[in-house]
PDB file of N, CA and C in Angstrom:
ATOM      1  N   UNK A   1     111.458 113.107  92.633  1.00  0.00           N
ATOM      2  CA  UNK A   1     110.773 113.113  93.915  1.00  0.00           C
ATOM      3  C   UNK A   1     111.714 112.548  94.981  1.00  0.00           C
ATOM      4  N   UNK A   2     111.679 113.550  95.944  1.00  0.00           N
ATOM      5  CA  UNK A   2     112.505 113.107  97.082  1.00  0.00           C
ATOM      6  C   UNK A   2     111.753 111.853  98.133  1.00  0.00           C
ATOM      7  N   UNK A   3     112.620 110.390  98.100  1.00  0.00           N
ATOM      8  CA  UNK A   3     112.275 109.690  99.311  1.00  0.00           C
ATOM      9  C   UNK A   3     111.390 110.016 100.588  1.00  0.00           C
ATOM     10  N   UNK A   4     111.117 109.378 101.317  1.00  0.00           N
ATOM     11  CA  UNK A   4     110.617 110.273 102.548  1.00  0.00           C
ATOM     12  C   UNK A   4     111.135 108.981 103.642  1.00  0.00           C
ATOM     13  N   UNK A   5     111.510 109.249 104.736  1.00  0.00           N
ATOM     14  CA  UNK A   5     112.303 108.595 105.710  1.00  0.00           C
ATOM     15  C   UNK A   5     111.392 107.426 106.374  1.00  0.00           C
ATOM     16  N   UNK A   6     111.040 106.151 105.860  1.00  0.00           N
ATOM     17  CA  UNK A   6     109.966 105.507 106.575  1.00  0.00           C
ATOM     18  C   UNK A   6     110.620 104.758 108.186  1.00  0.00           C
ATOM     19  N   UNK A   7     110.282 104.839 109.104  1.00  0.00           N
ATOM     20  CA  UNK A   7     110.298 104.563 110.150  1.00  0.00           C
ATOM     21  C   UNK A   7     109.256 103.420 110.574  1.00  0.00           C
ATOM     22  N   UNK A   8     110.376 102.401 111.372  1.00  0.00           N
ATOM     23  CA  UNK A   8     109.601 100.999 111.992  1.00  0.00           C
ATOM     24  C   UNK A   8     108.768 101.253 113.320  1.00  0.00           C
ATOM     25  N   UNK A   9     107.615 101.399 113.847  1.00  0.00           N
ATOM     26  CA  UNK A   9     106.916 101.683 114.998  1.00  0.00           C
ATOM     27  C   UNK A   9     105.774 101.035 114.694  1.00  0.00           C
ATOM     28  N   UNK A  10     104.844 101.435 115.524  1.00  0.00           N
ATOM     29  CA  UNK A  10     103.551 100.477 115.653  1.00  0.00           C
ATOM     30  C   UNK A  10     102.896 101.174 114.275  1.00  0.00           C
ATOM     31  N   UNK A  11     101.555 100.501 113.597  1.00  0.00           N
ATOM     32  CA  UNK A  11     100.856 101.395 112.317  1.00  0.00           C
ATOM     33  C   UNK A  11      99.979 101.147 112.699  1.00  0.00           C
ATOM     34  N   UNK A  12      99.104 101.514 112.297  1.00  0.00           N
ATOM     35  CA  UNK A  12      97.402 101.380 111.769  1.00  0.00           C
ATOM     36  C   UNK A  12      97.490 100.702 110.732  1.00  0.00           C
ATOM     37  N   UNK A  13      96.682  99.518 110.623  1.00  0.00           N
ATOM     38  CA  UNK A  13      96.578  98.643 109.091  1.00  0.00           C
ATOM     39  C   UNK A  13      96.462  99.375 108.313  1.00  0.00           C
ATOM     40  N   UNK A  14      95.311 100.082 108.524  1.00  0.00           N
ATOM     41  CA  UNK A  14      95.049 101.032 107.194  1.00  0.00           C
ATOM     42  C   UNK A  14      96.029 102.005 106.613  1.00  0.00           C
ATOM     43  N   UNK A  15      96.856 103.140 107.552  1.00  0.00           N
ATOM     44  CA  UNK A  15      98.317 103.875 107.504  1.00  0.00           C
ATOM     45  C   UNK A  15      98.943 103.219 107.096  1.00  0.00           C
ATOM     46  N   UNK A  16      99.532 101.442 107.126  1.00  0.00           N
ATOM     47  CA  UNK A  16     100.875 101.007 106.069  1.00  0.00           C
ATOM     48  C   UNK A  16     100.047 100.440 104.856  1.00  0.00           C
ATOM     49  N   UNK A  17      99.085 100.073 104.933  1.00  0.00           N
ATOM     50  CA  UNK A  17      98.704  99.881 103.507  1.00  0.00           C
ATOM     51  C   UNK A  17      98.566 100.997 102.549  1.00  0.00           C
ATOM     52  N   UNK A  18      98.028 102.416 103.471  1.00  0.00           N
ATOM     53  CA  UNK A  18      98.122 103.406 102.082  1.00  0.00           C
ATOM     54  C   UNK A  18      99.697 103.623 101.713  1.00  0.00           C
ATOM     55  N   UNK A  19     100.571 103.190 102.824  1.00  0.00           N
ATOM     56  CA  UNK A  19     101.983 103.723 102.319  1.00  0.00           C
ATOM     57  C   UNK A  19     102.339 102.795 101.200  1.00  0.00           C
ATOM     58  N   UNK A  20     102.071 101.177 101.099  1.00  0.00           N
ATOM     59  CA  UNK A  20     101.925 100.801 100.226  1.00  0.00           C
ATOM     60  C   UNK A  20     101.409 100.686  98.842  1.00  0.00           C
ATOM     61  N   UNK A  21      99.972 101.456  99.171  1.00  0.00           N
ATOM     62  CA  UNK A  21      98.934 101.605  97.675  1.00  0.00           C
ATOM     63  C   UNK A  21      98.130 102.883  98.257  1.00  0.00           C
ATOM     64  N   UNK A  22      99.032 103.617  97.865  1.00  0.00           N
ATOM     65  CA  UNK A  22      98.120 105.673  98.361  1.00  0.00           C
ATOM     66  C   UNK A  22      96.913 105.798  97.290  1.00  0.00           C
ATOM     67  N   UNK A  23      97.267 104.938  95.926  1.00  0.00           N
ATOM     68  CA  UNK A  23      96.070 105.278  95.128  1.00  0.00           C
ATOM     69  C   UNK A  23      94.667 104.291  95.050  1.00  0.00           C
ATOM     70  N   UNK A  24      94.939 103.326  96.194  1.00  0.00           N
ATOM     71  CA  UNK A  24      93.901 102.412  96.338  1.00  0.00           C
ATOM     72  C   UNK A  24      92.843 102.840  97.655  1.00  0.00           C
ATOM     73  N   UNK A  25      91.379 102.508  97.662  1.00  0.00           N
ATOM     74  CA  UNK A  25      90.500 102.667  99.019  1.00  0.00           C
ATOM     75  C   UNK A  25      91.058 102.279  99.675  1.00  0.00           C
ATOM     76  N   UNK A  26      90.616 102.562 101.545  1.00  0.00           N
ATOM     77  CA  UNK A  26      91.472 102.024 102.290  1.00  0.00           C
ATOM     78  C   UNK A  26      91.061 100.065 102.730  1.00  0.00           C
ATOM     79  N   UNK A  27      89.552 100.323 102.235  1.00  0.00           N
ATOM     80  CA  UNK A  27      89.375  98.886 102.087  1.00  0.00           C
ATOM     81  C   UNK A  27      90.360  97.687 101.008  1.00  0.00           C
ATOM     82  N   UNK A  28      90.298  98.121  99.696  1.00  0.00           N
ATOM     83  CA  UNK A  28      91.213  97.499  98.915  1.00  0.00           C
ATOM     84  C   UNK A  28      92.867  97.561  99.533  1.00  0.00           C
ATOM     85  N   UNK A  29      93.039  98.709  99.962  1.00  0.00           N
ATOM     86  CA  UNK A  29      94.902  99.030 100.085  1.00  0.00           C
ATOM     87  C   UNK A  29      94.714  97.578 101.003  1.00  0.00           C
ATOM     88  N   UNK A  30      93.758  97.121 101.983  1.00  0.00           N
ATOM     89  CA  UNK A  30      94.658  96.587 103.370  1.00  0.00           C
ATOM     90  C   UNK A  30      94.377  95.212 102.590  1.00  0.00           C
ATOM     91  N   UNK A  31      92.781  94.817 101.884  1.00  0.00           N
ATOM     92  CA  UNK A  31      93.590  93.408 101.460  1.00  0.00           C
ATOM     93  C   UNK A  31      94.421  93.553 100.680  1.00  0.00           C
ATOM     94  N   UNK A  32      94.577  93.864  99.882  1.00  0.00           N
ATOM     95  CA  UNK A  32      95.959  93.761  99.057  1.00  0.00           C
ATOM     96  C   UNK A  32      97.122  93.693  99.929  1.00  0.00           C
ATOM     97  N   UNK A  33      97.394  94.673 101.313  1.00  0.00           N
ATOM     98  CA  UNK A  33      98.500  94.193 102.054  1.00  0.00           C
ATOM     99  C   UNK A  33      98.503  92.901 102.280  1.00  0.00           C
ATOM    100  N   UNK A  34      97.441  92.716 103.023  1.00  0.00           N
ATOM    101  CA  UNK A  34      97.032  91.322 103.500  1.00  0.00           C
ATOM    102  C   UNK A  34      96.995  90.021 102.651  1.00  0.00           C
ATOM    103  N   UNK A  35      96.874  90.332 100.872  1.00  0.00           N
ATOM    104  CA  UNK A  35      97.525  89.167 100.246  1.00  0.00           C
ATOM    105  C   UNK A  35      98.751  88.621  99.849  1.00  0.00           C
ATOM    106  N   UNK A  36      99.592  90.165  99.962  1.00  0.00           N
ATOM    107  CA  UNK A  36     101.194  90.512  99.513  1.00  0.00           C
ATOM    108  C   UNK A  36     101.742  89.132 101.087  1.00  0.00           C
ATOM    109  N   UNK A  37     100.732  89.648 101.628  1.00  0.00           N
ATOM    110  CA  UNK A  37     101.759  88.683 103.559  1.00  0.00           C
ATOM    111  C   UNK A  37     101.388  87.572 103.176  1.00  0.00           C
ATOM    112  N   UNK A  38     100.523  86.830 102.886  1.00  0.00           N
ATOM    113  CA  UNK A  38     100.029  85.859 102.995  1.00  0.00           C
ATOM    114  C   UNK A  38     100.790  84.701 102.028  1.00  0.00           C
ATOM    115  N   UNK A  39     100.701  85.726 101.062  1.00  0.00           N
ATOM    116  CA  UNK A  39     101.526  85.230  99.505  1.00  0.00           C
ATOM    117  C   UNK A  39     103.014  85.092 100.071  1.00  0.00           C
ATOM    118  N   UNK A  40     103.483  85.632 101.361  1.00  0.00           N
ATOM    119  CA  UNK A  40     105.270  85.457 101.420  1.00  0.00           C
ATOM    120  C   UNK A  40     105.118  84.237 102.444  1.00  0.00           C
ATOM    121  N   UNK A  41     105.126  83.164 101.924  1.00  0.00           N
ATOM    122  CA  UNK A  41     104.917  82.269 103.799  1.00  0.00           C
ATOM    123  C   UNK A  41     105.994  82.407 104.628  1.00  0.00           C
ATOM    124  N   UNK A  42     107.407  82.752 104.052  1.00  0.00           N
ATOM    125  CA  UNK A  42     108.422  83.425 105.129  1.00  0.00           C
ATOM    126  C   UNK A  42     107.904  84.261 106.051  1.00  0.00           C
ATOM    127  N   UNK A  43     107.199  85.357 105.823  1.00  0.00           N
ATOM    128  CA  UNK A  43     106.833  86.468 106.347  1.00  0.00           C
ATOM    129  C   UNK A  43     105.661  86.161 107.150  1.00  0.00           C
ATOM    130  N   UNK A  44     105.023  85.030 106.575  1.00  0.00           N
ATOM    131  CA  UNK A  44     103.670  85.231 107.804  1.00  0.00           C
ATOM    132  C   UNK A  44     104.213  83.280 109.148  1.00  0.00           C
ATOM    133  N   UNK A  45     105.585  82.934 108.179  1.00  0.00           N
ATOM    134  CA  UNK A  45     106.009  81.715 109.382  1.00  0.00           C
ATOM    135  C   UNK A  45     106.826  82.717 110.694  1.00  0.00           C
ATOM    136  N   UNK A  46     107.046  83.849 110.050  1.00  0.00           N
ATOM    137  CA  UNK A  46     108.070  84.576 111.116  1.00  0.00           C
ATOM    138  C   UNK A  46     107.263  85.353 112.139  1.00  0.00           C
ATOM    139  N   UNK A  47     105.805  85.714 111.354  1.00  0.00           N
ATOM    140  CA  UNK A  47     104.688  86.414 111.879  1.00  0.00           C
ATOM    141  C   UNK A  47     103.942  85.536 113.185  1.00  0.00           C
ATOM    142  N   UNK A  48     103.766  83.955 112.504  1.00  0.00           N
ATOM    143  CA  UNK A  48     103.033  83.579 113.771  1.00  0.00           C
ATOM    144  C   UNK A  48     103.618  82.771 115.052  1.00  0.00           C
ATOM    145  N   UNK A  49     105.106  82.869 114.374  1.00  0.00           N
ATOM    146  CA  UNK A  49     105.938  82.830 115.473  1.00  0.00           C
ATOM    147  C   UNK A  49     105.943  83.642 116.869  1.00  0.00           C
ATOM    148  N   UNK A  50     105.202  84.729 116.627  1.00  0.00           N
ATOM    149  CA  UNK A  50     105.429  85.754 117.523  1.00  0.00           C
ATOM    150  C   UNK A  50     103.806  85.697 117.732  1.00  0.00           C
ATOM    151  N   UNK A  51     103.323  86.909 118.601  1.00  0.00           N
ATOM    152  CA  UNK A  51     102.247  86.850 119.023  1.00  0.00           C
ATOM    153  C   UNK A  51     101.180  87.893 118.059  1.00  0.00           C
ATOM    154  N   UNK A  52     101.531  87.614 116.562  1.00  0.00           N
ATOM    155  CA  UNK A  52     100.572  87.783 115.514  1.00  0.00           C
ATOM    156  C   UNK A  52      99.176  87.489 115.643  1.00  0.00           C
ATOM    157  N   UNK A  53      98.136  88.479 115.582  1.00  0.00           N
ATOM    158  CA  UNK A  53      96.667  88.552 115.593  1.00  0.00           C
ATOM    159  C   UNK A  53      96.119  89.125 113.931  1.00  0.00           C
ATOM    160  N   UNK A  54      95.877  88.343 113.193  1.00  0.00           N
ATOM    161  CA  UNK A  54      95.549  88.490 111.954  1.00  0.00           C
ATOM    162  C   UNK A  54      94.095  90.181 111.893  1.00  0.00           C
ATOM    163  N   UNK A  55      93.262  89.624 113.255  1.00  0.00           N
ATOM    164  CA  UNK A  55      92.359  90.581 113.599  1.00  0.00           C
ATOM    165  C   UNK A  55      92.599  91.513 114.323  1.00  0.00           C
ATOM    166  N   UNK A  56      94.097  92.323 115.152  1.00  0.00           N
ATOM    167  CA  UNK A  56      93.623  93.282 115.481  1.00  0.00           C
ATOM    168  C   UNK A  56      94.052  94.218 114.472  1.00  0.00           C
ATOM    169  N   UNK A  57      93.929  95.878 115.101  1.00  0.00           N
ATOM    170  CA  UNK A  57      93.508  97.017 114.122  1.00  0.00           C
ATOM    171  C   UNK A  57      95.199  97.361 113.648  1.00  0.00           C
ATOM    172  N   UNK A  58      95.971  96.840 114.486  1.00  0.00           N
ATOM    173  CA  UNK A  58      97.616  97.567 114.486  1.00  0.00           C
ATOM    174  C   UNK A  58      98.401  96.572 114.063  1.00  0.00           C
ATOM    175  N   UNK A  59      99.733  96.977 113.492  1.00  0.00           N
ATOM    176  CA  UNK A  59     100.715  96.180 113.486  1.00  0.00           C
ATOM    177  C   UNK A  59     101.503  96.870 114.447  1.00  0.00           C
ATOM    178  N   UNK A  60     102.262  95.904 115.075  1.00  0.00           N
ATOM    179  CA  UNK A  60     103.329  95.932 116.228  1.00  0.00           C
ATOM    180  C   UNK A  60     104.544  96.699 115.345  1.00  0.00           C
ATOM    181  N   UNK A  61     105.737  97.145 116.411  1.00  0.00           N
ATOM    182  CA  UNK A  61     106.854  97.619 115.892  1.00  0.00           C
ATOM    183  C   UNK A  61     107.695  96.255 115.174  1.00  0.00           C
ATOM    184  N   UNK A  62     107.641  95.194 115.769  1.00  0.00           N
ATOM    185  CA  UNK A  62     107.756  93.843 115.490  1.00  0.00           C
ATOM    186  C   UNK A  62     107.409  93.543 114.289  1.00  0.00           C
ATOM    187  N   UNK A  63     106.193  93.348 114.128  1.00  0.00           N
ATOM    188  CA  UNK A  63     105.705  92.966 112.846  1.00  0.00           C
ATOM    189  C   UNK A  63     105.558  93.678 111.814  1.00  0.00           C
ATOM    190  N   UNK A  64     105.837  95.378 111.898  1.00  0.00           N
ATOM    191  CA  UNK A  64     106.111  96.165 110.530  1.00  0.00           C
ATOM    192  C   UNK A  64     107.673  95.974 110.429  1.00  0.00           C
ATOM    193  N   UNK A  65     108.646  96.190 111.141  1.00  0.00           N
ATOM    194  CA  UNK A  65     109.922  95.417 110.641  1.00  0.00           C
ATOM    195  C   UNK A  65     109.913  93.926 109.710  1.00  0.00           C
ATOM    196  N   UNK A  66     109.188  92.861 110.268  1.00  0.00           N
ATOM    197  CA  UNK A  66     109.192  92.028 109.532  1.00  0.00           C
ATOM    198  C   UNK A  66     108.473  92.162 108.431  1.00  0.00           C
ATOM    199  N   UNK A  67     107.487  92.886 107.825  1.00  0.00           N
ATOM    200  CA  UNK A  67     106.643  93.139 106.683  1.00  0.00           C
ATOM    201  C   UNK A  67     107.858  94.008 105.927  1.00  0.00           C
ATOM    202  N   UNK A  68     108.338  94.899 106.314  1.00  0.00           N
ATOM    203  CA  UNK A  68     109.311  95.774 105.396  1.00  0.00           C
ATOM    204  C   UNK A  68     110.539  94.546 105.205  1.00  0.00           C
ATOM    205  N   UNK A  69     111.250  93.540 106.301  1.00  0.00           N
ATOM    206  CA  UNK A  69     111.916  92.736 105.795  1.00  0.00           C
ATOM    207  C   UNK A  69     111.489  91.982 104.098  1.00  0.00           C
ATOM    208  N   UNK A  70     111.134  91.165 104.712  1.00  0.00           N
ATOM    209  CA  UNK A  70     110.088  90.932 103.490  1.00  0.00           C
ATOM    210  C   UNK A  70     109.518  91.226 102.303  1.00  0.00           C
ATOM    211  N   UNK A  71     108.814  92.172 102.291  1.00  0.00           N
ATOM    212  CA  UNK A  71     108.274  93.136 101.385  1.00  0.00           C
ATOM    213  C   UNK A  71     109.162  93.954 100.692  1.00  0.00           C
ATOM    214  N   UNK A  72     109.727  94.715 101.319  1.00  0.00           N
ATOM    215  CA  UNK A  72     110.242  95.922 101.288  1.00  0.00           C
ATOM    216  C   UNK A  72     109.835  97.113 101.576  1.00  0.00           C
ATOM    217  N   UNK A  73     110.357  98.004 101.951  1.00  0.00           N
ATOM    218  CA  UNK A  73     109.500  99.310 102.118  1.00  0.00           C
ATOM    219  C   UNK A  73     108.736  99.643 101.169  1.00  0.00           C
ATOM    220  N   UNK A  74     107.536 100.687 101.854  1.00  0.00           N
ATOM    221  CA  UNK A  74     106.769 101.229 100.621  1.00  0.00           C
ATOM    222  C   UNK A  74     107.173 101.997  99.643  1.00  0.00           C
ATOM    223  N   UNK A  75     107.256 102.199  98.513  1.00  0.00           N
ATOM    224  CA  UNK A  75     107.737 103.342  97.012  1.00  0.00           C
ATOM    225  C   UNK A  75     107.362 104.172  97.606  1.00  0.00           C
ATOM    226  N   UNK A  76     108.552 105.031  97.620  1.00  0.00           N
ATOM    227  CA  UNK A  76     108.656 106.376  97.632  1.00  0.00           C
ATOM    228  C   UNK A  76     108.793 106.654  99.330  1.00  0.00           C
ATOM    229  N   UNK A  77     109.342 105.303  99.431  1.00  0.00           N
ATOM    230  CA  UNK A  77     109.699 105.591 101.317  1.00  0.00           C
ATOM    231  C   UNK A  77     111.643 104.305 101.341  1.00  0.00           C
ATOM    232  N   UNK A  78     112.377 105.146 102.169  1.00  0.00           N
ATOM    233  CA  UNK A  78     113.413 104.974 102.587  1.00  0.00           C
ATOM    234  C   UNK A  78     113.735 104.263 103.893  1.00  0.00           C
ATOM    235  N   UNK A  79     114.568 102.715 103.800  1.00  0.00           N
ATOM    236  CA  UNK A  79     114.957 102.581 105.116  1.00  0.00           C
ATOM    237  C   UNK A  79     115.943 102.581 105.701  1.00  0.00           C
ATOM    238  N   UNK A  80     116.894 102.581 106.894  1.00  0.00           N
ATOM    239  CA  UNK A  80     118.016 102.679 107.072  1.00  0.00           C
ATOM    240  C   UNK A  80     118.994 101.388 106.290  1.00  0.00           C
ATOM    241  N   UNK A  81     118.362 100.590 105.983  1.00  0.00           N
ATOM    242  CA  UNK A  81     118.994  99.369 105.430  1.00  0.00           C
ATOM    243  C   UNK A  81     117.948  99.517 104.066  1.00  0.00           C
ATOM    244  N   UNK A  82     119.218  99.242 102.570  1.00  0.00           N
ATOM    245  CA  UNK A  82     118.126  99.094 101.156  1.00  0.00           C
ATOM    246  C   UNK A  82     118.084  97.318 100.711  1.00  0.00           C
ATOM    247  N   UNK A  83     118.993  96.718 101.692  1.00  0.00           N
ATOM    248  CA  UNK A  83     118.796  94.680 101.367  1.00  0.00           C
ATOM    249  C   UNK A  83     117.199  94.665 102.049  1.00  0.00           C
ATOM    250  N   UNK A  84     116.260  95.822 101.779  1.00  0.00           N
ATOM    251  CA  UNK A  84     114.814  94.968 102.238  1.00  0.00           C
ATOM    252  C   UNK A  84     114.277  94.565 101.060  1.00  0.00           C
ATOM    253  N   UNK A  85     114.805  95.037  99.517  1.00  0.00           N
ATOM    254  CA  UNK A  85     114.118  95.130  98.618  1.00  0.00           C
ATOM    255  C   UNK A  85     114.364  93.749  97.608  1.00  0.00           C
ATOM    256  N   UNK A  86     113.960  92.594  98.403  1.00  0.00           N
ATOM    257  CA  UNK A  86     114.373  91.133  98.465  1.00  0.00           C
ATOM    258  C   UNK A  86     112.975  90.559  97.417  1.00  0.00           C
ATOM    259  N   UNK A  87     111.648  90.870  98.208  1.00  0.00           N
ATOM    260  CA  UNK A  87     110.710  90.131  97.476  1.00  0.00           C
ATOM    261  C   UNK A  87     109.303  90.699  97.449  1.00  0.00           C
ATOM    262  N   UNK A  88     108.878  90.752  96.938  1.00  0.00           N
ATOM    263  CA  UNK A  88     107.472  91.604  96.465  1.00  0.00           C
ATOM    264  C   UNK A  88     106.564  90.488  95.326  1.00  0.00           C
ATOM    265  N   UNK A  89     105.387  89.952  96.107  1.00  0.00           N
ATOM    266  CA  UNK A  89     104.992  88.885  95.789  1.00  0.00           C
ATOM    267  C   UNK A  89     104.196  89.055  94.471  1.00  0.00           C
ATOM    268  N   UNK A  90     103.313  90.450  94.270  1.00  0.00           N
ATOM    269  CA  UNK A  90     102.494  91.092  93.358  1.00  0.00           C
ATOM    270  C   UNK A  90     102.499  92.534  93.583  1.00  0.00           C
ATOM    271  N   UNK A  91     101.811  92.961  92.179  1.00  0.00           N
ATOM    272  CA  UNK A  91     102.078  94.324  92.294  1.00  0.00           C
ATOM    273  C   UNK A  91     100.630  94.665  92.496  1.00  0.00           C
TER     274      UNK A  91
END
């Protein structure tokens, strides 16, 4: 299976969590995002550094860069840089 080119821009919670878990509801995919962040405290000290809203509907271009820092991109998605694939808290 060919990669697919993931790109940093604004998301829909729900849009990067399925890129994360395509085979989960979209209710389950986003907490599960939402425990993977929580679980990195790097990722959510760098998050509320900035003007991070746990409640709104989007992530910023800002804050999906720092989630793919972090995280890493989603399986079966490609970024221009592969040092994102640092830490992944649970599967």
């Amino acid at each position: 299976m060919e990669d697919i080119k993931f790109s940093v821009r604004c998301y829909d919670k729900v849009e990067l969590a399925k890129m994360y878990f395509p085979k989960l509801s979209n209710p389950v995919s986003v907490a599960k995002l939402r425990r993977w962040m929580r679980n990195c405290i790097p990722l959510m000290e760098e998050l509320t550094a900035g003007d991070f809203h746990p409640k709104l509907k989007m992530f910023s271009a800002r804050e999906v860069r720092l989630i793919v820092r972090f995280l890493g991109e989603p399986d079966g998605y490609t970024t221009a840089s592969e040092e994102n694939r640092n830490y992944r808290p649970f599967n």
